[in-house]
PDB file of N, CA and C in Angstrom:
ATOM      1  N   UNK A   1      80.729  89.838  98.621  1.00  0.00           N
ATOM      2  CA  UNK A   1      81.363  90.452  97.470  1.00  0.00           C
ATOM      3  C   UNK A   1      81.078  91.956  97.439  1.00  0.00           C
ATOM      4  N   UNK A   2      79.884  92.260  97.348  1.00  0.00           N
ATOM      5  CA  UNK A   2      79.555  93.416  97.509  1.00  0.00           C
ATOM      6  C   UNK A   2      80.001  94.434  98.486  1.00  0.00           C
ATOM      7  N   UNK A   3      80.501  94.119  99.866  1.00  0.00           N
ATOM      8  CA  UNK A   3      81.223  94.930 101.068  1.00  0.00           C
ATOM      9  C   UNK A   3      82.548  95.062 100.294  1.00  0.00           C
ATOM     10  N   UNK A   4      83.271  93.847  99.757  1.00  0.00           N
ATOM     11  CA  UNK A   4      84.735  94.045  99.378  1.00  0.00           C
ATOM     12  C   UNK A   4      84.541  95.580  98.342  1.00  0.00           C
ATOM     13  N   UNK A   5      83.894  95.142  97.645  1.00  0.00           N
ATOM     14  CA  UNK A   5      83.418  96.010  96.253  1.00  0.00           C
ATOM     15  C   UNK A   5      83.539  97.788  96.977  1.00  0.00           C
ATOM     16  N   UNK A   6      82.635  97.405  98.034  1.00  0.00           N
ATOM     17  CA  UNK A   6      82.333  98.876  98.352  1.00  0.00           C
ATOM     18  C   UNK A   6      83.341  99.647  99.073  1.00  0.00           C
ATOM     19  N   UNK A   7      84.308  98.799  99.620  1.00  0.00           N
ATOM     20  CA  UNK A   7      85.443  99.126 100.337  1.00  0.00           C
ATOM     21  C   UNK A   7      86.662  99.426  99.229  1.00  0.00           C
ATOM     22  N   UNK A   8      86.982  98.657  98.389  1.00  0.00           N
ATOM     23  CA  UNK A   8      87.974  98.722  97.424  1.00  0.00           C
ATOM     24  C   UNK A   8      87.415  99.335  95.739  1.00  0.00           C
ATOM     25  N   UNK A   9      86.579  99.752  96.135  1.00  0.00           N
ATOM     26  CA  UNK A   9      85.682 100.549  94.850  1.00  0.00           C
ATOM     27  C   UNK A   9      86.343 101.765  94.260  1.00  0.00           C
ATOM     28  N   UNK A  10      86.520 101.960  93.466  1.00  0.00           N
ATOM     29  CA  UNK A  10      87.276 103.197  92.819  1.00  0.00           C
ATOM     30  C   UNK A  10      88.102 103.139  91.770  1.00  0.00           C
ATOM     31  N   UNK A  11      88.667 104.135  90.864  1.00  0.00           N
ATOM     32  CA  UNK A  11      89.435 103.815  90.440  1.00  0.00           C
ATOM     33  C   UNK A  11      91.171 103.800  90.852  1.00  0.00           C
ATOM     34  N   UNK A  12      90.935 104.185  92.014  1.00  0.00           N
ATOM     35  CA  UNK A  12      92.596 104.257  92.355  1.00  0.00           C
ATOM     36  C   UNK A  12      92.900 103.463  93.928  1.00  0.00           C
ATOM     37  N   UNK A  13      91.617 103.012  94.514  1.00  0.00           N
ATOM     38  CA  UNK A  13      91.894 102.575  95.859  1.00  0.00           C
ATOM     39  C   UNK A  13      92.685 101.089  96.041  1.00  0.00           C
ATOM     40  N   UNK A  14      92.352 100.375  94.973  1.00  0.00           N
ATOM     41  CA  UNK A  14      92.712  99.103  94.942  1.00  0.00           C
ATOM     42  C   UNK A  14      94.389  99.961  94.177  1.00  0.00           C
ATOM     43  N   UNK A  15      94.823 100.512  93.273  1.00  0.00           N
ATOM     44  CA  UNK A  15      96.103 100.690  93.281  1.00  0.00           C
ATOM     45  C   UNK A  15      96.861 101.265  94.475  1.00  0.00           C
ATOM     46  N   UNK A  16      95.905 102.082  95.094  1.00  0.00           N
ATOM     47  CA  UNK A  16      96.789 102.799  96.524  1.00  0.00           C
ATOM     48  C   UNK A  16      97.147 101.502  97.275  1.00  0.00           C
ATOM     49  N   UNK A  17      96.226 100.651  97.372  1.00  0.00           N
ATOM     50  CA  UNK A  17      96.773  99.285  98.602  1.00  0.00           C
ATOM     51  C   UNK A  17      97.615  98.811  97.775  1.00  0.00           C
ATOM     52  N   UNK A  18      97.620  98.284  96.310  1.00  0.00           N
ATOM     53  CA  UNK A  18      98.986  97.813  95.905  1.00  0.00           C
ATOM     54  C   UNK A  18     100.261  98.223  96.683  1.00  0.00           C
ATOM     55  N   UNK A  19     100.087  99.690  96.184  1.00  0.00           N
ATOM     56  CA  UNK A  19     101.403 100.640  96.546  1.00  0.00           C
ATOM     57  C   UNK A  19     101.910 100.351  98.024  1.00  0.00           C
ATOM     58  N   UNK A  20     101.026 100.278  98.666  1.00  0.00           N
ATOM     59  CA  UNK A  20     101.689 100.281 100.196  1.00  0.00           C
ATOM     60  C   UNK A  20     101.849  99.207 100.861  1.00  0.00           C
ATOM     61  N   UNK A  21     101.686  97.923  99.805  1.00  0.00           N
ATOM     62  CA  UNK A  21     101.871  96.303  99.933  1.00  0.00           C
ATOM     63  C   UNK A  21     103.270  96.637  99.784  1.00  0.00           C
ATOM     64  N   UNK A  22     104.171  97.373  99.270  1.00  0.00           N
ATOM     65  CA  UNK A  22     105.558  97.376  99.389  1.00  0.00           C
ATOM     66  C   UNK A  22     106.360  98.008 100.444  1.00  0.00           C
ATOM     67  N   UNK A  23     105.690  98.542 101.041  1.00  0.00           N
ATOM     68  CA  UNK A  23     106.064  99.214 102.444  1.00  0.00           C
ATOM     69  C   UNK A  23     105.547 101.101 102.523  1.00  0.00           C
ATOM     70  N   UNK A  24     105.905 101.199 104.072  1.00  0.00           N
ATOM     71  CA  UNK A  24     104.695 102.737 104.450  1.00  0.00           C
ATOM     72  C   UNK A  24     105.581 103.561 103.689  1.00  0.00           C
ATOM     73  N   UNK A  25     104.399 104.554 102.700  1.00  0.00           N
ATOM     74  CA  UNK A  25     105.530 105.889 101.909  1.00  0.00           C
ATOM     75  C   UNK A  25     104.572 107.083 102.750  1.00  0.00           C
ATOM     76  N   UNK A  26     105.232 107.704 102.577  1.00  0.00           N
ATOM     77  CA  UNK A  26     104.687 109.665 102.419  1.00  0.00           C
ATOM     78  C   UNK A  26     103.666 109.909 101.479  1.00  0.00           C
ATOM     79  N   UNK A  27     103.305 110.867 101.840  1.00  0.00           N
ATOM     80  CA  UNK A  27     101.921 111.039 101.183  1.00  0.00           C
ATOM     81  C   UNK A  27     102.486 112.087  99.467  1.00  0.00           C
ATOM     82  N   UNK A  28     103.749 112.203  99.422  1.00  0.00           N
ATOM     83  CA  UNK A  28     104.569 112.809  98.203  1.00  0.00           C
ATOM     84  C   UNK A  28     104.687 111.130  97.617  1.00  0.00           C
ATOM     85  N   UNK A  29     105.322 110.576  98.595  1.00  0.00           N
ATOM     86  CA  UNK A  29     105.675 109.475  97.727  1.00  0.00           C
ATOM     87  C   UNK A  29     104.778 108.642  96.980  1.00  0.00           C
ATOM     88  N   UNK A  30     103.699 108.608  97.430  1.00  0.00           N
ATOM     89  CA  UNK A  30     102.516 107.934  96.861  1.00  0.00           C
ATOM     90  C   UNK A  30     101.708 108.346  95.283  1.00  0.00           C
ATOM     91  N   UNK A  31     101.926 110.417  95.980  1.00  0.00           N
ATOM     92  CA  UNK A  31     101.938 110.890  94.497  1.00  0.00           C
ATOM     93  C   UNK A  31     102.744 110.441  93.604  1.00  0.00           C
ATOM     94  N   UNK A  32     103.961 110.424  93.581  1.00  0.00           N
ATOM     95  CA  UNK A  32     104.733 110.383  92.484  1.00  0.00           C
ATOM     96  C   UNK A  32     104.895 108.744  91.525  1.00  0.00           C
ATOM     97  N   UNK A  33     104.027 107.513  92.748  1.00  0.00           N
ATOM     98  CA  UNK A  33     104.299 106.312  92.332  1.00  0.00           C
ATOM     99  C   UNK A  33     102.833 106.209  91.345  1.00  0.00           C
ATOM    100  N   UNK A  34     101.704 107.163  91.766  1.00  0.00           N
ATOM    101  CA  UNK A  34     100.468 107.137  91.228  1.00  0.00           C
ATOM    102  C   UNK A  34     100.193 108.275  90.921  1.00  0.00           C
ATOM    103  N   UNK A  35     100.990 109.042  89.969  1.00  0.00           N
ATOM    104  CA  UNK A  35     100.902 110.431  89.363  1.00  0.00           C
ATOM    105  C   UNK A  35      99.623 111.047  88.749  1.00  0.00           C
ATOM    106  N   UNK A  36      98.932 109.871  88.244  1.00  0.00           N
ATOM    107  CA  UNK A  36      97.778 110.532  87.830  1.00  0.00           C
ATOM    108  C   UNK A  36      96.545 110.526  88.730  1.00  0.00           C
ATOM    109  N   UNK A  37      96.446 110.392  89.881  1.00  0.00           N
ATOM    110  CA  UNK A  37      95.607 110.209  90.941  1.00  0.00           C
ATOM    111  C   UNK A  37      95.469 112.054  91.385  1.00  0.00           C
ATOM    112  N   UNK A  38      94.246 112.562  91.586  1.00  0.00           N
ATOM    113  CA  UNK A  38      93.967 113.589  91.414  1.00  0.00           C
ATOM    114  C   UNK A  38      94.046 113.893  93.211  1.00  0.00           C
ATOM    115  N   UNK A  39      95.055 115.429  93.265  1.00  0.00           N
ATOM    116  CA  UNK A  39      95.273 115.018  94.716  1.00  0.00           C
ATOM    117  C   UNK A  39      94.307 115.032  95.709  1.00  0.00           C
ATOM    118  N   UNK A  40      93.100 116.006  95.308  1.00  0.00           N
ATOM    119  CA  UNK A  40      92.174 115.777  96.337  1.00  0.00           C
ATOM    120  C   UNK A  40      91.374 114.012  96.384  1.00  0.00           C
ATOM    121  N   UNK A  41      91.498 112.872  95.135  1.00  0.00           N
ATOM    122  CA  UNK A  41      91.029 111.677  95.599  1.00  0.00           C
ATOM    123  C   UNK A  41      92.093 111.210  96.505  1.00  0.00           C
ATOM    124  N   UNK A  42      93.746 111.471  96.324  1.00  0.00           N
ATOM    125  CA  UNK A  42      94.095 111.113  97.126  1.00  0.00           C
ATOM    126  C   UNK A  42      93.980 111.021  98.631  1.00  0.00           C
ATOM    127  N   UNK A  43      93.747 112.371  99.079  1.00  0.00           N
ATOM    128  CA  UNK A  43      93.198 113.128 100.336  1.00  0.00           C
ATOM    129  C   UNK A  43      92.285 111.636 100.803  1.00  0.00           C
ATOM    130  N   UNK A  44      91.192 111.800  99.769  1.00  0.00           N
ATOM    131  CA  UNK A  44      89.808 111.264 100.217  1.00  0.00           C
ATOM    132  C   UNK A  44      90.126 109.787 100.850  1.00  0.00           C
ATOM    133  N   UNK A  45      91.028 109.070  99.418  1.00  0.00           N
ATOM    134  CA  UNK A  45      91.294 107.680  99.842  1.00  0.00           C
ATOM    135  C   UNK A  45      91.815 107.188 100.993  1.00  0.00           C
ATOM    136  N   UNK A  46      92.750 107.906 101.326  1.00  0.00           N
ATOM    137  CA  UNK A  46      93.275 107.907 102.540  1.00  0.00           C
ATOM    138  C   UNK A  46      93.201 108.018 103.176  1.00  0.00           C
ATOM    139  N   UNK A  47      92.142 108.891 103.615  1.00  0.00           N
ATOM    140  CA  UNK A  47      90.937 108.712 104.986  1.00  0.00           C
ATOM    141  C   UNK A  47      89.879 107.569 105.002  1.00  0.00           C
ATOM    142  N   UNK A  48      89.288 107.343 103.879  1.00  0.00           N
ATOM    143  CA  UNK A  48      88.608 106.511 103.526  1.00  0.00           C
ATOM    144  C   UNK A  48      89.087 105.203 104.368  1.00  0.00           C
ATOM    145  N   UNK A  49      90.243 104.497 103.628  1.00  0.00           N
ATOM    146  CA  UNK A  49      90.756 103.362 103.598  1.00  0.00           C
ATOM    147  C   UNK A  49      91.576 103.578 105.339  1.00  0.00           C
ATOM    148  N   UNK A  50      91.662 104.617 105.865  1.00  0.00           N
ATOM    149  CA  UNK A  50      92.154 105.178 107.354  1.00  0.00           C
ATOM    150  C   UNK A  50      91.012 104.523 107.977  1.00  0.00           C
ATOM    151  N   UNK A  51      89.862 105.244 108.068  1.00  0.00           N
ATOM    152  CA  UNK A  51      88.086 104.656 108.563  1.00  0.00           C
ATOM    153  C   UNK A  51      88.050 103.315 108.429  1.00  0.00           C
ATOM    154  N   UNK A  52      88.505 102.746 107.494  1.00  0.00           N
ATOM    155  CA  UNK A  52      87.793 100.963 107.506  1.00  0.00           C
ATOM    156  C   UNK A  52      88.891 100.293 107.877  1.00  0.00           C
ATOM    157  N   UNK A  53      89.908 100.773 108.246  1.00  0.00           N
ATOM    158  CA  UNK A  53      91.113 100.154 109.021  1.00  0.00           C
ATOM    159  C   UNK A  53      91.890  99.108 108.324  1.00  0.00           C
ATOM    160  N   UNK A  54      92.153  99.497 107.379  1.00  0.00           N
ATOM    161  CA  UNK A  54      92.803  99.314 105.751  1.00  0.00           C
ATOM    162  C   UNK A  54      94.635  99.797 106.097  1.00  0.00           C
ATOM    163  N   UNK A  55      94.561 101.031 106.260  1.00  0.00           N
ATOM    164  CA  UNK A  55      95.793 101.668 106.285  1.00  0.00           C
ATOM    165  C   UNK A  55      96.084 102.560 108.056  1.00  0.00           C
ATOM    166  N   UNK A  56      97.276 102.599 108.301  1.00  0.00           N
ATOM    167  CA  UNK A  56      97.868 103.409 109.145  1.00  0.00           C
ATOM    168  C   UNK A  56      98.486 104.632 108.873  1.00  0.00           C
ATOM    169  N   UNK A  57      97.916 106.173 109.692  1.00  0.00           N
ATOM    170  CA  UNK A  57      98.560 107.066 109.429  1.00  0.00           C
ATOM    171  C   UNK A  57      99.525 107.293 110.089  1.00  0.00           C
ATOM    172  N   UNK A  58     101.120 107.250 110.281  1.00  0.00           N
ATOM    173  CA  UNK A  58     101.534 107.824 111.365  1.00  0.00           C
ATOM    174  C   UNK A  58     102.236 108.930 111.285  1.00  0.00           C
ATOM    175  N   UNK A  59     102.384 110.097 112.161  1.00  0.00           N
ATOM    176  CA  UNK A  59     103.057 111.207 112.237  1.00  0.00           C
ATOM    177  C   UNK A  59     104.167 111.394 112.792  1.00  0.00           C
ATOM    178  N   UNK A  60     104.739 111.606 112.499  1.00  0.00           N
ATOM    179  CA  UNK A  60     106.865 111.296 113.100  1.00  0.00           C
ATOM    180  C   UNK A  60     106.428 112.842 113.775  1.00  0.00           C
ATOM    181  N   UNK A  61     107.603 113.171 115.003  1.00  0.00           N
ATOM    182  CA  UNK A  61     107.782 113.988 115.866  1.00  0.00           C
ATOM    183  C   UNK A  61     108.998 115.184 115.326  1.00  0.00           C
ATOM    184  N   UNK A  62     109.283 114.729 113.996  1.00  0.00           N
ATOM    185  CA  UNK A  62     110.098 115.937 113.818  1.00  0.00           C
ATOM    186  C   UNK A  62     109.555 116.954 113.117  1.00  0.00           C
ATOM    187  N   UNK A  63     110.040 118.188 112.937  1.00  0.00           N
ATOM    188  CA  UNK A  63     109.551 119.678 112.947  1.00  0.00           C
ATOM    189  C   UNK A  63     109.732 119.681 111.236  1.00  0.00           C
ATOM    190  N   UNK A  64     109.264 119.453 110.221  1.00  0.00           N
ATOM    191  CA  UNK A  64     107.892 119.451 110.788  1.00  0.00           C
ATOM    192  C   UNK A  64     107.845 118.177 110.349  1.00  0.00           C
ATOM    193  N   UNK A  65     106.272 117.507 110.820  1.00  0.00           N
ATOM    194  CA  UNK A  65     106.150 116.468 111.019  1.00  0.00           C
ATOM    195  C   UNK A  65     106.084 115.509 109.619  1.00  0.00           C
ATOM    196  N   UNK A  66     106.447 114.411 110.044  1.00  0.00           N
ATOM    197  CA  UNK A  66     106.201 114.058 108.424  1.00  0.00           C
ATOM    198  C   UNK A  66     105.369 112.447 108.543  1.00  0.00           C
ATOM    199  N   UNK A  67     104.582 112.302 107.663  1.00  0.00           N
ATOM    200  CA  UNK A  67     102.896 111.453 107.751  1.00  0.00           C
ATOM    201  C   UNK A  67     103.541 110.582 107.120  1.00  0.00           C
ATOM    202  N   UNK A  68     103.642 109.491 107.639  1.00  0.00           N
ATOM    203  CA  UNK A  68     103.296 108.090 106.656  1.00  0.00           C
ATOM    204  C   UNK A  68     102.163 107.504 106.613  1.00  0.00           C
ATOM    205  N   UNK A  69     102.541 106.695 105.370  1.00  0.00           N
ATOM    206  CA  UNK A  69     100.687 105.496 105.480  1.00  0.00           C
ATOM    207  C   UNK A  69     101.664 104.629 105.144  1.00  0.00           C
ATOM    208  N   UNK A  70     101.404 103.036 105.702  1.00  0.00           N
ATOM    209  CA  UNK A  70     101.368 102.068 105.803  1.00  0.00           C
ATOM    210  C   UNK A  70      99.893 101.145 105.968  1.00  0.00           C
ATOM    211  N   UNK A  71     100.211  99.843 105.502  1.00  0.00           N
ATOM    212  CA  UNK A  71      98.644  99.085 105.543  1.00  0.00           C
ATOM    213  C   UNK A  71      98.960  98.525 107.102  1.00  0.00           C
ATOM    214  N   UNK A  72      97.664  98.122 106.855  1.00  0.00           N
ATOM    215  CA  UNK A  72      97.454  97.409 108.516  1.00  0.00           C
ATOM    216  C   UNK A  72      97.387  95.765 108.160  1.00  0.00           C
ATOM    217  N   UNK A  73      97.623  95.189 109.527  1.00  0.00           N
ATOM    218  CA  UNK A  73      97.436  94.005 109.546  1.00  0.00           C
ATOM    219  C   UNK A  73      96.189  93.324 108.696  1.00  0.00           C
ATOM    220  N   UNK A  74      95.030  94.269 108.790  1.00  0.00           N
ATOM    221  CA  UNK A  74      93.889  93.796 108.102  1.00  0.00           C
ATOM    222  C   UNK A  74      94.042  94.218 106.721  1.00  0.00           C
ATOM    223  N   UNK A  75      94.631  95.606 106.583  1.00  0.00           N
ATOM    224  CA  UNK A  75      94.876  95.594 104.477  1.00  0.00           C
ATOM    225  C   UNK A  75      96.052  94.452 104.194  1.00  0.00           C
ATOM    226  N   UNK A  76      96.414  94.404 105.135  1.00  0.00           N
ATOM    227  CA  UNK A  76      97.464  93.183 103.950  1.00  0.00           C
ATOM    228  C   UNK A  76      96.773  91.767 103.910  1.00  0.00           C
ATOM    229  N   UNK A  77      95.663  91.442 104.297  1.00  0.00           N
ATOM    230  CA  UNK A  77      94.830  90.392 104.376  1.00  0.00           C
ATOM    231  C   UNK A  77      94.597  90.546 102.646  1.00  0.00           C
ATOM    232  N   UNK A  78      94.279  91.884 102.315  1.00  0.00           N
ATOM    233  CA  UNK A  78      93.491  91.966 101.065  1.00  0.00           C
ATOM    234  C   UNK A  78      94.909  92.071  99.519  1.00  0.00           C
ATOM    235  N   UNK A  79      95.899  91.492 100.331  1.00  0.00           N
ATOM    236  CA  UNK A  79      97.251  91.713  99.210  1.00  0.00           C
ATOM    237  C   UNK A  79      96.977  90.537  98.219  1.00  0.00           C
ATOM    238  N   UNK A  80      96.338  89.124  98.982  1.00  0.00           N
ATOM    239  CA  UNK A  80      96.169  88.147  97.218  1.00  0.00           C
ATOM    240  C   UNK A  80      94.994  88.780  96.179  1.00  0.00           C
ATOM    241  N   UNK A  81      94.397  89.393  97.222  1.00  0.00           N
ATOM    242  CA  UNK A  81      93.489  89.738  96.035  1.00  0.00           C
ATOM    243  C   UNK A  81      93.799  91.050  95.184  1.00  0.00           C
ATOM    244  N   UNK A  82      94.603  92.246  95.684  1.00  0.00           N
ATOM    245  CA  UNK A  82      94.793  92.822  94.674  1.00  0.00           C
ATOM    246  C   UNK A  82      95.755  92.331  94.003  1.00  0.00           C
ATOM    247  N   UNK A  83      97.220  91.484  93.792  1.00  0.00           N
ATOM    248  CA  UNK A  83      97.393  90.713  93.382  1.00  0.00           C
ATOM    249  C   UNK A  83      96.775  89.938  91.955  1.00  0.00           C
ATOM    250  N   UNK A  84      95.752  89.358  92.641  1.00  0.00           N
ATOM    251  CA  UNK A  84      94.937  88.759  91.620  1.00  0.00           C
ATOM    252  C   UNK A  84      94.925  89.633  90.541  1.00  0.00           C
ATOM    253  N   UNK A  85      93.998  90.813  91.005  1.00  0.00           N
ATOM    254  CA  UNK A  85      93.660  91.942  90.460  1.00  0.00           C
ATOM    255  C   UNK A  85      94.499  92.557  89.447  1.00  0.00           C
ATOM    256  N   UNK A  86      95.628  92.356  89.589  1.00  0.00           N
ATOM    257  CA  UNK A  86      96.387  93.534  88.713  1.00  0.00           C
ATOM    258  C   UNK A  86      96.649  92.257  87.681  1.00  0.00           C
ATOM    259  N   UNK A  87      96.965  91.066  88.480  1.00  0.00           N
ATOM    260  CA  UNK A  87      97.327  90.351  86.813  1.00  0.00           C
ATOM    261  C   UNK A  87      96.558  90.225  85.945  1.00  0.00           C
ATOM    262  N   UNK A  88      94.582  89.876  86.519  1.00  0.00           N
ATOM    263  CA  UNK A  88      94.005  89.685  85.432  1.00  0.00           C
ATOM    264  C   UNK A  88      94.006  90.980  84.585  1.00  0.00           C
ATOM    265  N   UNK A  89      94.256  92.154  85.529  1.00  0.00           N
ATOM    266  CA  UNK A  89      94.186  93.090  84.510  1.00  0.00           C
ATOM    267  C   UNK A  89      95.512  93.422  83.530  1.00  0.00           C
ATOM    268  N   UNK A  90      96.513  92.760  83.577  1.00  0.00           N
ATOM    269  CA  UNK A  90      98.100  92.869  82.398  1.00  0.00           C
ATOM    270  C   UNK A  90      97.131  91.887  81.582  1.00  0.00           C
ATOM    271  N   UNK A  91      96.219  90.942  81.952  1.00  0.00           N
ATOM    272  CA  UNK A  91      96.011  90.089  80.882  1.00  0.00           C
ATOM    273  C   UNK A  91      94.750  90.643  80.296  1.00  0.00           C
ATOM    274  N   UNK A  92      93.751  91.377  81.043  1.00  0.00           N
ATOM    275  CA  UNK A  92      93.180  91.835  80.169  1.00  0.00           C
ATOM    276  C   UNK A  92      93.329  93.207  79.147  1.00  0.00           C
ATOM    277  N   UNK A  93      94.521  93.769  79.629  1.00  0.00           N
ATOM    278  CA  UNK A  93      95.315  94.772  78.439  1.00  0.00           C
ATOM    279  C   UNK A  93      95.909  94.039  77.594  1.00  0.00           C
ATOM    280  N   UNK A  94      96.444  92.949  77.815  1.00  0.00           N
ATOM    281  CA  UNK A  94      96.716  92.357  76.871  1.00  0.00           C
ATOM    282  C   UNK A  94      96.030  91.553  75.455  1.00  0.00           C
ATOM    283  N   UNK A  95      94.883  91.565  76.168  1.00  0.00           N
ATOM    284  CA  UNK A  95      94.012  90.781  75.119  1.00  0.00           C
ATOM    285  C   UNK A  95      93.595  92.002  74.893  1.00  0.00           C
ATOM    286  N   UNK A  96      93.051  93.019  75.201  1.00  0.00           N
ATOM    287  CA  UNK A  96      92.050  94.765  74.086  1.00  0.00           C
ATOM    288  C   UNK A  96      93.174  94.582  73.413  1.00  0.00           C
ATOM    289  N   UNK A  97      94.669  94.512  73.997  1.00  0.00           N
ATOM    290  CA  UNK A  97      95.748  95.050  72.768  1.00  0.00           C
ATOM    291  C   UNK A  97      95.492  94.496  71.691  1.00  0.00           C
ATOM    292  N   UNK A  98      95.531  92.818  71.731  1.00  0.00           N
ATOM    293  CA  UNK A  98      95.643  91.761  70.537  1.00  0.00           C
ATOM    294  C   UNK A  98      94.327  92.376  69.790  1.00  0.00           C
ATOM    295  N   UNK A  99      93.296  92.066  70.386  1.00  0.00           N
ATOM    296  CA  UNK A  99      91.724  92.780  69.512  1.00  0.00           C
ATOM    297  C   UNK A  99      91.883  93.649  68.645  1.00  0.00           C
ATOM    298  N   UNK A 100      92.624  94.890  68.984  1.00  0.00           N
ATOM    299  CA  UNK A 100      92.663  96.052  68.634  1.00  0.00           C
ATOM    300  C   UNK A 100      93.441  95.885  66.964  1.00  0.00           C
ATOM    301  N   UNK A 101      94.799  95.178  67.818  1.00  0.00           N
ATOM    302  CA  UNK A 101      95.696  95.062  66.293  1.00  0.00           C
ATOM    303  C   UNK A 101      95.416  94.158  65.398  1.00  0.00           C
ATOM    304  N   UNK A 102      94.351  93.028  66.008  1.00  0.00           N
ATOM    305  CA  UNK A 102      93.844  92.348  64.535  1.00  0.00           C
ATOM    306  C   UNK A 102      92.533  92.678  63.832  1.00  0.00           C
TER     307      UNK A 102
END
């Protein structure tokens, strides 16, 4: 538990693998799907999750070049669990909501 933890730890790393469970974007496109992600964590994550062989960078040959990320065979291993992840969390916004308003 603790390796998963330390690998998918953050507040935006487990949403970046969401994001690219839908297919490889640009490193613009990623901003704009996770706008509030501060661009230098982006930078970071993406090397990060590059190192533990999570995601693929690739660089196209045209002038100028343009970077995708895509997951790897081994991040999409980890797609039920973020999965998991995001629903318990609609359900746990959902329940602070109910708390809140009663």
């Amino acid at each position: 538990m603790k390796t998963t933890l330390d690998v998918v730890c953050g507040k935006w790393k487990a949403v970046l693998l969401l994001e690219l469970v839908e297919g490889p974007l640009r490193f613009s496109e990623i901003k704009k799907a996770i706008p509030r992600i501060p661009h230098q964590t982006l930078i970071k994550h993406l090397k990060e999750l590059e190192q533990d062989g999570l995601i693929n960078r690739v660089e196209s040959d045209d002038v100028p070049p343009k970077v995708k990320y895509s997951l790897t065979s081994y991040g999409y291993a980890l797609e039920p669990l973020l999965q998991e992840m995001e629903k318990w969390g609609r359900v746990h916004r959902s329940r602070s909501e109910e708390t809140i308003a009663n």
